[in-house]
PDB file of N, CA and C in Angstrom:
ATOM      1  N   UNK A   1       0.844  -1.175   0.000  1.00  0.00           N
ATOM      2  CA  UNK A   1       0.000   0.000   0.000  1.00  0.00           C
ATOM      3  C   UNK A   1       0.891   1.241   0.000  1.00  0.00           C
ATOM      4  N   UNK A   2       0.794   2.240  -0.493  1.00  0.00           N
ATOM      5  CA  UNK A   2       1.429   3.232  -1.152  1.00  0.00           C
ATOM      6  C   UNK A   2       0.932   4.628  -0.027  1.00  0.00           C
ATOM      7  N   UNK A   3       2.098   5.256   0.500  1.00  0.00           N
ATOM      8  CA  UNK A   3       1.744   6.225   1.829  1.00  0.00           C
ATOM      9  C   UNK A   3       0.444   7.060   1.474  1.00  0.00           C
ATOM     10  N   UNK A   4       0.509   7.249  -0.027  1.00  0.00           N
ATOM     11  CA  UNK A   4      -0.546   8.143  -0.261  1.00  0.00           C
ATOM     12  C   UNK A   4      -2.216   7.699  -0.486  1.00  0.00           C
ATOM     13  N   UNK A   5      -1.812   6.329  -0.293  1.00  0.00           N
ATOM     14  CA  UNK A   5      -3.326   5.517  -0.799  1.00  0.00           C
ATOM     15  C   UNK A   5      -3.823   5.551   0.628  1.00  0.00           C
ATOM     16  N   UNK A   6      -5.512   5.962   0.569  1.00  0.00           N
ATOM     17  CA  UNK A   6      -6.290   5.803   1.891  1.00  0.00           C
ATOM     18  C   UNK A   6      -7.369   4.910   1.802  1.00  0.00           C
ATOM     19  N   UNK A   7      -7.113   4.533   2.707  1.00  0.00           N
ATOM     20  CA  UNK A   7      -8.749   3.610   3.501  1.00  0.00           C
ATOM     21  C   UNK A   7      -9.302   4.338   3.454  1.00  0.00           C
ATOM     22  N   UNK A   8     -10.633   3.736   3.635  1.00  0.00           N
ATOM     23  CA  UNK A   8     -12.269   4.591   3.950  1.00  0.00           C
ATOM     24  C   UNK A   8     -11.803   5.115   5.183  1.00  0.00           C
ATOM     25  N   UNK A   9     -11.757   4.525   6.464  1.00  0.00           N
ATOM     26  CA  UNK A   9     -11.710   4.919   7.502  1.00  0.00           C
ATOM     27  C   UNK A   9     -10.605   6.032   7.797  1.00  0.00           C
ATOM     28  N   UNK A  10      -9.380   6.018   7.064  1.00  0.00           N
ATOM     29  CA  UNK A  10      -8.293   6.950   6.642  1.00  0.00           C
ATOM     30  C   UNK A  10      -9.322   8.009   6.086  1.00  0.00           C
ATOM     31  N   UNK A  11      -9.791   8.199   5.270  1.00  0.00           N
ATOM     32  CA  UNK A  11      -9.989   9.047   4.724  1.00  0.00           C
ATOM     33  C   UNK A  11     -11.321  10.019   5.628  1.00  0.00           C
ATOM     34  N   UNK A  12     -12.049   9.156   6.217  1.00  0.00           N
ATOM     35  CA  UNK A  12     -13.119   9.856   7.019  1.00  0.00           C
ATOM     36  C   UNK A  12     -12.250  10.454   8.408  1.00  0.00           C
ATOM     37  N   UNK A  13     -11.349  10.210   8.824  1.00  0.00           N
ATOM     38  CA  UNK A  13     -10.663  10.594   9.956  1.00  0.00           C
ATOM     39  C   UNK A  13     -10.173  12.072   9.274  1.00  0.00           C
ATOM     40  N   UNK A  14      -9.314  12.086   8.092  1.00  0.00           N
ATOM     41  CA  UNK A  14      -8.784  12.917   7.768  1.00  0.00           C
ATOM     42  C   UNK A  14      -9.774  14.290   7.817  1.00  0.00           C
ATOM     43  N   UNK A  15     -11.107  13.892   6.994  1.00  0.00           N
ATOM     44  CA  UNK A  15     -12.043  14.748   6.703  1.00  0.00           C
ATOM     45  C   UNK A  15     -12.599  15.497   7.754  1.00  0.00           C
ATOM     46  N   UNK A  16     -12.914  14.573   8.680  1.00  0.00           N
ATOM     47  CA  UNK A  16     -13.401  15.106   9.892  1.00  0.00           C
ATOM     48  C   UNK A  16     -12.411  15.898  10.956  1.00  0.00           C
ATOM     49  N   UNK A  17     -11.300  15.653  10.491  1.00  0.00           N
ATOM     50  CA  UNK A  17      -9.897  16.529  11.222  1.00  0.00           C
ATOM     51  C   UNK A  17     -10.035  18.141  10.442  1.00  0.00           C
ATOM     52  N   UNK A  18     -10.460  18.060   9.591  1.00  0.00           N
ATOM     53  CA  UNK A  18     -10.342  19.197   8.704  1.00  0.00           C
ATOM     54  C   UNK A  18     -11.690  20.056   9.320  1.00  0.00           C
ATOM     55  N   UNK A  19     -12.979  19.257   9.232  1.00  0.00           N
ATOM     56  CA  UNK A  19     -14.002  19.911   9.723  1.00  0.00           C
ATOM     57  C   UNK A  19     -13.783  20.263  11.274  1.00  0.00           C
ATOM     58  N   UNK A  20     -13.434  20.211  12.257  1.00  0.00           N
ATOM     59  CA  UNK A  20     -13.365  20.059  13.629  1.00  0.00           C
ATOM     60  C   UNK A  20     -12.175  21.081  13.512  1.00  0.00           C
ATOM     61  N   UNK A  21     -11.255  21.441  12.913  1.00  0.00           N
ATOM     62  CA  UNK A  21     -10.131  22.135  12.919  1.00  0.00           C
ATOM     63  C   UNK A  21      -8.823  22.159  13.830  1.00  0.00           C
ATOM     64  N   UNK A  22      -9.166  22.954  15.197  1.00  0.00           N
ATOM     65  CA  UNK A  22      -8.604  23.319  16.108  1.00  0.00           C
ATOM     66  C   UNK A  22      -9.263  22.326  17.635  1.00  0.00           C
ATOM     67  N   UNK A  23     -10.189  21.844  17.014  1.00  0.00           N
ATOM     68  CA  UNK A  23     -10.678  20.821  18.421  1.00  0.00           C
ATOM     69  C   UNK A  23     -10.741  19.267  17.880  1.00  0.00           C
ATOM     70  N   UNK A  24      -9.737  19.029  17.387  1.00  0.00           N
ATOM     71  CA  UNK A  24      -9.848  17.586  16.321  1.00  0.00           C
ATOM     72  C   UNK A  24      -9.118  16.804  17.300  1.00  0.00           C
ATOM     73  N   UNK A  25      -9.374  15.721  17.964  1.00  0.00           N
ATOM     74  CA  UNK A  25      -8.623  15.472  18.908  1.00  0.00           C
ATOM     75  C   UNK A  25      -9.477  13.564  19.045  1.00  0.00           C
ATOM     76  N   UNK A  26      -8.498  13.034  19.189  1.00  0.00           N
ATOM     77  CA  UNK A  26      -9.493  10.972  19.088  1.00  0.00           C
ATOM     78  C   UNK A  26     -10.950  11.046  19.483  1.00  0.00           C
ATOM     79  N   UNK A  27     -11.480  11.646  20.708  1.00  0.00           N
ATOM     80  CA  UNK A  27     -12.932  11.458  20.844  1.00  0.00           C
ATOM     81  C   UNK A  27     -13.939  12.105  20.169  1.00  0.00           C
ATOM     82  N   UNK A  28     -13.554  13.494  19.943  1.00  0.00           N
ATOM     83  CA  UNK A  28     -14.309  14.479  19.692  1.00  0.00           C
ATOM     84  C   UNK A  28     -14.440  13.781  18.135  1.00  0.00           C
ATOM     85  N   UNK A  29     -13.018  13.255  17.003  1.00  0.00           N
ATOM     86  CA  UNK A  29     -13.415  12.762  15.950  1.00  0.00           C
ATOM     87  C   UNK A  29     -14.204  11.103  15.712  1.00  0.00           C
ATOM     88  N   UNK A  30     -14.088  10.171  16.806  1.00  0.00           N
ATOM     89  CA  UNK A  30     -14.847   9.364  16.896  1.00  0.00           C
ATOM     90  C   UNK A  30     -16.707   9.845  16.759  1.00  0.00           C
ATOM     91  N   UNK A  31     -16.497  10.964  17.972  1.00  0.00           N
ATOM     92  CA  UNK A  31     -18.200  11.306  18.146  1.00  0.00           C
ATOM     93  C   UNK A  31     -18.908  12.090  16.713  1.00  0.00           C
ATOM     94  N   UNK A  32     -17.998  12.815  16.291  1.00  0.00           N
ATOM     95  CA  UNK A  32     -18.358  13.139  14.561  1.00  0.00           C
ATOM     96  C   UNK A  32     -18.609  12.202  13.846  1.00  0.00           C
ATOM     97  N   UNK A  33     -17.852  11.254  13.366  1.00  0.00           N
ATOM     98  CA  UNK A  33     -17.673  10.001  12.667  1.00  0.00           C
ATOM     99  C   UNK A  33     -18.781   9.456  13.076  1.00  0.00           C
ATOM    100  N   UNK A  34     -19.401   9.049  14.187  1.00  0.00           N
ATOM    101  CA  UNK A  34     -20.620   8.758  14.472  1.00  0.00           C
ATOM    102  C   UNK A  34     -22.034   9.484  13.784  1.00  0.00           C
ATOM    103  N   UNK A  35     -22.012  10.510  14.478  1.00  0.00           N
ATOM    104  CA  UNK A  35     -22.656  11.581  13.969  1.00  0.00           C
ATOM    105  C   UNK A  35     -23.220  11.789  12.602  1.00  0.00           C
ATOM    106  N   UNK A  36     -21.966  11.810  12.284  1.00  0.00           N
ATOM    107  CA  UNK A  36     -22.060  11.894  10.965  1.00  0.00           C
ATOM    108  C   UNK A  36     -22.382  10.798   9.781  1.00  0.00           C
ATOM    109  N   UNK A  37     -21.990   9.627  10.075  1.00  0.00           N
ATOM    110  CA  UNK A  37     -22.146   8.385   9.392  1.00  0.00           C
ATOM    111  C   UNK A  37     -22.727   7.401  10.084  1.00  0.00           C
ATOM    112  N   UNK A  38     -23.531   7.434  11.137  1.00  0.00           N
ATOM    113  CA  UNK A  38     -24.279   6.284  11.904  1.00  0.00           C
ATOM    114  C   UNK A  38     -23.504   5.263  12.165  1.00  0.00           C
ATOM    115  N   UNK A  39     -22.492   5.216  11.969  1.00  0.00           N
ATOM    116  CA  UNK A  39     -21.198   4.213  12.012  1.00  0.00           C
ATOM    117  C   UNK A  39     -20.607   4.080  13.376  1.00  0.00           C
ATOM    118  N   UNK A  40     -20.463   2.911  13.963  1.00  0.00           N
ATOM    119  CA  UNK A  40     -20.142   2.922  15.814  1.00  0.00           C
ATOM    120  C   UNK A  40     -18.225   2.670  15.198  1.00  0.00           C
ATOM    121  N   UNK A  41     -17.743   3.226  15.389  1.00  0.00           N
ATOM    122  CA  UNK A  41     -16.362   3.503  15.673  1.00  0.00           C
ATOM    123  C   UNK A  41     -15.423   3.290  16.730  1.00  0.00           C
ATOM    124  N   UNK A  42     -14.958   2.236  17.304  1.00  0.00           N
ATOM    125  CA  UNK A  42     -14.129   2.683  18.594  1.00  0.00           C
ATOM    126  C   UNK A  42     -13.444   3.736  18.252  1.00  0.00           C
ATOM    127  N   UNK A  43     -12.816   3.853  19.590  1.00  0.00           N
ATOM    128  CA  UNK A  43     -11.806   4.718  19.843  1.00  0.00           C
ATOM    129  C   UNK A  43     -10.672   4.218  19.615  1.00  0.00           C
ATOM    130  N   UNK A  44     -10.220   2.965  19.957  1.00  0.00           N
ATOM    131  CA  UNK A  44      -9.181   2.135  19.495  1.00  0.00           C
ATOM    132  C   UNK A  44      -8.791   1.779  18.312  1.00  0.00           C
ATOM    133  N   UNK A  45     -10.351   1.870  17.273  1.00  0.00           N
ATOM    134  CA  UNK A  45      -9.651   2.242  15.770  1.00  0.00           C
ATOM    135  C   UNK A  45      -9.411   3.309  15.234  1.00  0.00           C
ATOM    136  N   UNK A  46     -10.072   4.626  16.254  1.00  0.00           N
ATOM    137  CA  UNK A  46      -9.295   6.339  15.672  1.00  0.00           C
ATOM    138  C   UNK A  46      -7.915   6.596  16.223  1.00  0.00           C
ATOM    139  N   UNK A  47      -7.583   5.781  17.412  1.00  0.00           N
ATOM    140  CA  UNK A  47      -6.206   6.165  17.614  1.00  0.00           C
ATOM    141  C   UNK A  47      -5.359   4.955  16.910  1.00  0.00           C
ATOM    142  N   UNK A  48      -5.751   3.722  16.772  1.00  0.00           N
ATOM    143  CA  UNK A  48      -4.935   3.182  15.963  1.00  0.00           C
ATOM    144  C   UNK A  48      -4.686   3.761  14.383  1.00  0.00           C
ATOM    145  N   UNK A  49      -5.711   3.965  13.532  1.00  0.00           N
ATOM    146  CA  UNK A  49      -5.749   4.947  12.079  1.00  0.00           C
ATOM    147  C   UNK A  49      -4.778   5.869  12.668  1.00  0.00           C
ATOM    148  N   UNK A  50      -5.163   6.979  13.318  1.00  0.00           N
ATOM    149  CA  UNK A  50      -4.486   8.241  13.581  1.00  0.00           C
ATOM    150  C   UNK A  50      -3.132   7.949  13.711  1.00  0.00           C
ATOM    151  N   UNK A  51      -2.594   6.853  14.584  1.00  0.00           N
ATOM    152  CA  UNK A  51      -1.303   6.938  14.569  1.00  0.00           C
ATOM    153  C   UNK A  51      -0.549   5.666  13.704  1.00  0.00           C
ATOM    154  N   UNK A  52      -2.050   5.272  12.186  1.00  0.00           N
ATOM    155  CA  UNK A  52      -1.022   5.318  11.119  1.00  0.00           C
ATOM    156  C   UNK A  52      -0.680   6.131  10.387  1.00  0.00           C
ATOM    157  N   UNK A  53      -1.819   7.138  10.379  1.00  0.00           N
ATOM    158  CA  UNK A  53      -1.711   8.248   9.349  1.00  0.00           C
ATOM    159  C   UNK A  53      -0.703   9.420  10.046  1.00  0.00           C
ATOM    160  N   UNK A  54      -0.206   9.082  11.045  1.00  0.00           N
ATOM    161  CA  UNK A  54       1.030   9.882  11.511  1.00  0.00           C
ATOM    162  C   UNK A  54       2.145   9.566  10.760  1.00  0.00           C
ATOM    163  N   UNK A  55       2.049   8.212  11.160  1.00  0.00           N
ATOM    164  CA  UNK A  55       3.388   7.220  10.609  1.00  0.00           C
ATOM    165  C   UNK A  55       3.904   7.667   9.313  1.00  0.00           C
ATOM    166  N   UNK A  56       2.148   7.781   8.240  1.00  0.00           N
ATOM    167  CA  UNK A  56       2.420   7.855   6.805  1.00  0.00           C
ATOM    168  C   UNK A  56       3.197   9.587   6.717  1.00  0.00           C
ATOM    169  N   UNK A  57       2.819  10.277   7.720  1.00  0.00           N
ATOM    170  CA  UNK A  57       3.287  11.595   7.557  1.00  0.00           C
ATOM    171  C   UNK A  57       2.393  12.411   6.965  1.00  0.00           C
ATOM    172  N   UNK A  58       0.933  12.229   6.981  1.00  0.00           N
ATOM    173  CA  UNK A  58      -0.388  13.043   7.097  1.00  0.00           C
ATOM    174  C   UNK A  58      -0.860  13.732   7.609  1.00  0.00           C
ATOM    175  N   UNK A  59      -0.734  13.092   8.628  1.00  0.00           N
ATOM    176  CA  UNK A  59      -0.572  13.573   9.937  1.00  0.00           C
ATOM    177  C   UNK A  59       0.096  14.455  10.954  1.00  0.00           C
ATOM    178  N   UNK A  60       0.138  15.155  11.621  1.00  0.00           N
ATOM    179  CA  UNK A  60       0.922  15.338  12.733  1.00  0.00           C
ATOM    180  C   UNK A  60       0.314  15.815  14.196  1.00  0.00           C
ATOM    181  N   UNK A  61       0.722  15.697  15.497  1.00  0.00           N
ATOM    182  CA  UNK A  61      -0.020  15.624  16.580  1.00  0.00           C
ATOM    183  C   UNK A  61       0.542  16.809  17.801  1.00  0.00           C
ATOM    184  N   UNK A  62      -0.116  17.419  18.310  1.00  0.00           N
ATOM    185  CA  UNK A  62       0.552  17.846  19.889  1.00  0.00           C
ATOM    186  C   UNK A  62      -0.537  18.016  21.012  1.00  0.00           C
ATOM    187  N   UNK A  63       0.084  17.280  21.799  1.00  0.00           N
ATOM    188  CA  UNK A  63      -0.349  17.468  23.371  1.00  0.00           C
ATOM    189  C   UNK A  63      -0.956  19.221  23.612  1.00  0.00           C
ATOM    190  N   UNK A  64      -1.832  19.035  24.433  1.00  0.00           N
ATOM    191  CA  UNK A  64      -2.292  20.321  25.125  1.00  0.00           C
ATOM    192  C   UNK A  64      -2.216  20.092  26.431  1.00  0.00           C
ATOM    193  N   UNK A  65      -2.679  20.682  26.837  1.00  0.00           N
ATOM    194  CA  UNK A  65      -2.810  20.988  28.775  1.00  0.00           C
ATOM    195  C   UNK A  65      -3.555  19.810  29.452  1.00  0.00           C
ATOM    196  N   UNK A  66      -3.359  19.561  30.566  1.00  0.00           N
ATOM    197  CA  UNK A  66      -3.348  18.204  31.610  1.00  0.00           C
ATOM    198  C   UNK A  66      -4.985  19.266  31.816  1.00  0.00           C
ATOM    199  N   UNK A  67      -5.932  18.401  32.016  1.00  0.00           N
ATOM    200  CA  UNK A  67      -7.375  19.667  32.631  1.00  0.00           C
ATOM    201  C   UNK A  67      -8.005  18.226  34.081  1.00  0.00           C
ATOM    202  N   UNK A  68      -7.796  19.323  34.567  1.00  0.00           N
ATOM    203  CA  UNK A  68      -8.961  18.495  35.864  1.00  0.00           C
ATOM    204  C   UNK A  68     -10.306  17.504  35.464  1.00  0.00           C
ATOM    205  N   UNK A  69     -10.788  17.978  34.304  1.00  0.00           N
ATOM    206  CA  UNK A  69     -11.901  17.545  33.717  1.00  0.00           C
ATOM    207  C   UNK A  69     -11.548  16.241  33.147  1.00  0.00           C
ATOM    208  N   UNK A  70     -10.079  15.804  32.729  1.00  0.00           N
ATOM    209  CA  UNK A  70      -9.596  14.609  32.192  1.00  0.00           C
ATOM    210  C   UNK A  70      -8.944  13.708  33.418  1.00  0.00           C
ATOM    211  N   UNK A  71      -9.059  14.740  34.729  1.00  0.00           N
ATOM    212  CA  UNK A  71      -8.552  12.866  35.240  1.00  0.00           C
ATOM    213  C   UNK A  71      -6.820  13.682  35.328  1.00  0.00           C
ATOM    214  N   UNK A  72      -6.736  15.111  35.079  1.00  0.00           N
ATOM    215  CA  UNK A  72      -4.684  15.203  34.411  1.00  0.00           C
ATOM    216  C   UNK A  72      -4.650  14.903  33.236  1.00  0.00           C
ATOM    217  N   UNK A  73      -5.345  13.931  32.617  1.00  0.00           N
ATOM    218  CA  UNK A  73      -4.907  13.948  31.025  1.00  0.00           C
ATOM    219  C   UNK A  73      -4.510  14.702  29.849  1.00  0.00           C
ATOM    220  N   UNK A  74      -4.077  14.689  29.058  1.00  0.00           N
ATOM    221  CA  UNK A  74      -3.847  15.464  28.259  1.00  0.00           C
ATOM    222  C   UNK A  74      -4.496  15.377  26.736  1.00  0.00           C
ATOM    223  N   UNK A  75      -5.184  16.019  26.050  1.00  0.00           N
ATOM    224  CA  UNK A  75      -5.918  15.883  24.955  1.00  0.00           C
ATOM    225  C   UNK A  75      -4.455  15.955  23.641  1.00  0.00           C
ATOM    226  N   UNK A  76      -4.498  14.555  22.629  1.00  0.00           N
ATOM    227  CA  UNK A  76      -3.720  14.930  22.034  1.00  0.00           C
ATOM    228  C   UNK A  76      -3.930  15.716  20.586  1.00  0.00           C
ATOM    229  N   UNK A  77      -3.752  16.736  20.058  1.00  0.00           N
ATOM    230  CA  UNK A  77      -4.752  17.578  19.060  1.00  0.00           C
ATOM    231  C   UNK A  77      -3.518  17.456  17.880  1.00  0.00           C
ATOM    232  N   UNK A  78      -5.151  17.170  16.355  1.00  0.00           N
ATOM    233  CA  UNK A  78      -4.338  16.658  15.570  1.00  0.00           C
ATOM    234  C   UNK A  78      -4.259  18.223  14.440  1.00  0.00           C
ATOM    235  N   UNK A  79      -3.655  17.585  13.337  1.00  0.00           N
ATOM    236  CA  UNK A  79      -3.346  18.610  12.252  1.00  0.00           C
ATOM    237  C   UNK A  79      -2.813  17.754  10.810  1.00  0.00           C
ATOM    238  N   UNK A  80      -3.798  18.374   9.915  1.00  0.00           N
ATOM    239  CA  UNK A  80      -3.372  17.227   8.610  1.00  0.00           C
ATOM    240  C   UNK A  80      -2.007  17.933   7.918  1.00  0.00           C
ATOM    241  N   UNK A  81      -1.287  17.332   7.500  1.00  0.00           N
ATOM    242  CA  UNK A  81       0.109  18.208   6.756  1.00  0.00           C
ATOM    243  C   UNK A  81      -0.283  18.074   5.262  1.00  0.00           C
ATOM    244  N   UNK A  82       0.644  18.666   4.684  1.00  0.00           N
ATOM    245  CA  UNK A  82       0.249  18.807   3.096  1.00  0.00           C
ATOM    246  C   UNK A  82       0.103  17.515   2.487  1.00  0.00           C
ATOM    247  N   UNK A  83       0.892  16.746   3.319  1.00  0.00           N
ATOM    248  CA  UNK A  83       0.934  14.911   2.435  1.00  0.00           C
ATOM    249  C   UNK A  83      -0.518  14.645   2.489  1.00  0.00           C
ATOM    250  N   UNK A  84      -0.937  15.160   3.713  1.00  0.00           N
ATOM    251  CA  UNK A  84      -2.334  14.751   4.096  1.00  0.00           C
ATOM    252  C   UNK A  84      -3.636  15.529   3.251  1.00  0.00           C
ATOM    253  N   UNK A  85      -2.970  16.520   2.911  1.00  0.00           N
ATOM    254  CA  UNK A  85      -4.154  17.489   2.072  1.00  0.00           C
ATOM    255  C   UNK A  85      -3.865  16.906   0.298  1.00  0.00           C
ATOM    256  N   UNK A  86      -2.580  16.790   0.127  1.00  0.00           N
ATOM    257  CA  UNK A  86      -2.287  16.011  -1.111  1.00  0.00           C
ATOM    258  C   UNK A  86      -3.308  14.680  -1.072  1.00  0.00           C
ATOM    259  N   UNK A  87      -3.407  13.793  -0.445  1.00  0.00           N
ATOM    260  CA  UNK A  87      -3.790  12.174  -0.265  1.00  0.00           C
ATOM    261  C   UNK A  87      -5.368  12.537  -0.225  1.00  0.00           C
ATOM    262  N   UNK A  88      -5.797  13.703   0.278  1.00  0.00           N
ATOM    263  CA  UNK A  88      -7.691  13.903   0.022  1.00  0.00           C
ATOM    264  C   UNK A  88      -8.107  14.034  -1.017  1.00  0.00           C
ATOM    265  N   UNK A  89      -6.884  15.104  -1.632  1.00  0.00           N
ATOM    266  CA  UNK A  89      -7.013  15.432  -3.075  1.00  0.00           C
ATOM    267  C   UNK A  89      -7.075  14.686  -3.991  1.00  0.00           C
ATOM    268  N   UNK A  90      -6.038  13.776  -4.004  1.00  0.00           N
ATOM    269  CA  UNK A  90      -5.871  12.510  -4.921  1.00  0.00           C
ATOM    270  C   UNK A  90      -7.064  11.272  -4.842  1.00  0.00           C
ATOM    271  N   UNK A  91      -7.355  11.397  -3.608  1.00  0.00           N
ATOM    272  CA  UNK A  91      -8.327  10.285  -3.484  1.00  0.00           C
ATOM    273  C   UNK A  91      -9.737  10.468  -3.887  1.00  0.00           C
ATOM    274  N   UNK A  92     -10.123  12.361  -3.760  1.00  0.00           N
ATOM    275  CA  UNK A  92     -11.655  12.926  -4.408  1.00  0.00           C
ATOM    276  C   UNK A  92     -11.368  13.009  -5.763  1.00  0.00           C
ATOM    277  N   UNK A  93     -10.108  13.077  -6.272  1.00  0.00           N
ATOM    278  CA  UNK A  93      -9.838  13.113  -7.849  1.00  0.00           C
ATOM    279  C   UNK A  93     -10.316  11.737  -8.323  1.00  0.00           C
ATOM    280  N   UNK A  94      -9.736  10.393  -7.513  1.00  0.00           N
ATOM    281  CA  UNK A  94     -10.236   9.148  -8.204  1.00  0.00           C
ATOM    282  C   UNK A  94     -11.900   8.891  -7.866  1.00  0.00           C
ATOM    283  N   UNK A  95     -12.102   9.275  -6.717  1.00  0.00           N
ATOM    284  CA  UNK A  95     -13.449   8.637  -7.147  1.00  0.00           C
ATOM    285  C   UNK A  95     -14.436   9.743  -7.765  1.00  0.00           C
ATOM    286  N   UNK A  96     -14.430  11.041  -7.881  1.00  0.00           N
ATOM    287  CA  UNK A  96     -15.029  11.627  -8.858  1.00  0.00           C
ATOM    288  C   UNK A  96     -14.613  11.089 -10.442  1.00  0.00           C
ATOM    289  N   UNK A  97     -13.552  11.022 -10.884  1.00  0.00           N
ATOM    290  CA  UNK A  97     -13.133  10.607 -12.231  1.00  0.00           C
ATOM    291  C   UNK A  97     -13.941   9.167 -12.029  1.00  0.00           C
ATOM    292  N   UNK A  98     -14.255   7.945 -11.722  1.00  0.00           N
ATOM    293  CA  UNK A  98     -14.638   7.004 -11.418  1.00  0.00           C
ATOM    294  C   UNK A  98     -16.222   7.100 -11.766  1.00  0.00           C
ATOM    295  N   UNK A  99     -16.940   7.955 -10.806  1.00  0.00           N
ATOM    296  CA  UNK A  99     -18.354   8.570 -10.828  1.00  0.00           C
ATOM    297  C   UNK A  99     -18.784   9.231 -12.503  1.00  0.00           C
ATOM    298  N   UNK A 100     -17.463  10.013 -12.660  1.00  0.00           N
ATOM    299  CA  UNK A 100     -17.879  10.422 -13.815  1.00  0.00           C
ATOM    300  C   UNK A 100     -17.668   9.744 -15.535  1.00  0.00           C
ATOM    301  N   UNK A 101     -17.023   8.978 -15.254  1.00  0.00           N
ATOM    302  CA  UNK A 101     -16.958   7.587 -16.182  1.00  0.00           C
ATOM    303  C   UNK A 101     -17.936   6.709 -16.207  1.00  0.00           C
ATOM    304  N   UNK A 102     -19.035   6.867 -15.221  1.00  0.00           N
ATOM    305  CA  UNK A 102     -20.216   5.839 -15.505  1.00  0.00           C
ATOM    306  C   UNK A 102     -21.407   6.491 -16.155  1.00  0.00           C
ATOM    307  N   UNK A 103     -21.985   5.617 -17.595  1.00  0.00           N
ATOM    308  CA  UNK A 103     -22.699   6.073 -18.504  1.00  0.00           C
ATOM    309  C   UNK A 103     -24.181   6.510 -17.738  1.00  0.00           C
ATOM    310  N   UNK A 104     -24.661   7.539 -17.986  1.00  0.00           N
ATOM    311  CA  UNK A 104     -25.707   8.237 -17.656  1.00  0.00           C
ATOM    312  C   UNK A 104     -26.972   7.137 -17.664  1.00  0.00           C
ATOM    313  N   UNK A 105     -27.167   6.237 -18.823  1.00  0.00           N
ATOM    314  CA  UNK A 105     -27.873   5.279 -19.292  1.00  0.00           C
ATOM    315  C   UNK A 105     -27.787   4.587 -17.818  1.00  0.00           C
ATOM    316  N   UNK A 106     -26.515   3.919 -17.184  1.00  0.00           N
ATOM    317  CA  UNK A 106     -25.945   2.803 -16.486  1.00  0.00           C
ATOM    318  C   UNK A 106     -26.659   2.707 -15.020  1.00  0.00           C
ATOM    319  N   UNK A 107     -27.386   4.363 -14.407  1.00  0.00           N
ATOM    320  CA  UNK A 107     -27.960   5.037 -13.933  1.00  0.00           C
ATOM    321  C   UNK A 107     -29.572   5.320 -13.610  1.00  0.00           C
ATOM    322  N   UNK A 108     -30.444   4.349 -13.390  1.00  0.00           N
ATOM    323  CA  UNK A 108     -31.716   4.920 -13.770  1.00  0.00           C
ATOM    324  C   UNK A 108     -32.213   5.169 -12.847  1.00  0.00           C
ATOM    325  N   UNK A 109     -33.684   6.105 -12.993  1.00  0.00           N
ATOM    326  CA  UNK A 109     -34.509   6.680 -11.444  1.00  0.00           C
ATOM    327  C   UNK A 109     -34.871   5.480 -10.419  1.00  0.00           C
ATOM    328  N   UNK A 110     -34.348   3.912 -10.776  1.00  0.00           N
ATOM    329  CA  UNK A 110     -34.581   3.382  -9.346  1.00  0.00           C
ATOM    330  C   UNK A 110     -33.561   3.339  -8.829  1.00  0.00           C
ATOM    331  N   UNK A 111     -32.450   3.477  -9.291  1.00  0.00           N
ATOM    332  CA  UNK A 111     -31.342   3.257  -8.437  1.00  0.00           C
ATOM    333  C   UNK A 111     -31.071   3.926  -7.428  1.00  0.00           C
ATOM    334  N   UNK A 112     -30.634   3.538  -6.854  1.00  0.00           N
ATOM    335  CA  UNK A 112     -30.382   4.400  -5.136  1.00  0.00           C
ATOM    336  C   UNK A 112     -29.188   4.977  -5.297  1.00  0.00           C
ATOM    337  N   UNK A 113     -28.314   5.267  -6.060  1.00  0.00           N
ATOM    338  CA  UNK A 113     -27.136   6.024  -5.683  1.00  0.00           C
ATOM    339  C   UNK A 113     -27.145   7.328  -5.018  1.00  0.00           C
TER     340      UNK A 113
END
């Protein structure tokens, strides 16, 4: 698999990092991902994704402040890098080109797409 090729689940993490901005952080993007796609998500697969899409260099992460409200914990807050804005790009390029290669005919008013 090629750093720039994404999973579904890669790719919905990314998206939702982008929407959330400055408060993008494992739970807050689990509870979107929910939200948003009726889809039950652990948390154990947004921080496992997240810290592949670190790995790939999509990614990148920093700690904030320890809050009473966490127990001391620390929220770790994410940020997509250009590899990461490159790899959305490339990936809405294929499946629009994909979408738009299928014959209009191929398409009819029952289909559910």
């Amino acid at each position: 698999m090629s750093k720039d090729h994404l999973g579904e689940l890669e790719e919905l993490i990314l998206l939702v990092i982008l929407k959330l901005e400055e408060q993008a952080y494992g739970l807050a993007i689990q509870k979107e991902i929910q939200s948003e796609t009726s889809r039950n998500v652990t948390i154990g697969a947004v921080h496992g994704t997240v810290n592949r899409l670190e790995s790939k260099g999509l990614l990148e992460s920093a700690f904030g402040g320890a809050t009473e409200e966490r127990g001391g914990r620390r929220k770790r807050f994410l940020k997509i890098t250009s590899a990461g804005m490159d790899a959305l790009r490339q990936s809405k390029e294929l499946r629009l080109g994909l979408w738009n290669q299928i014959p209009s005919l191929a398409i009819t008013k029952d289909d559910t797409l």
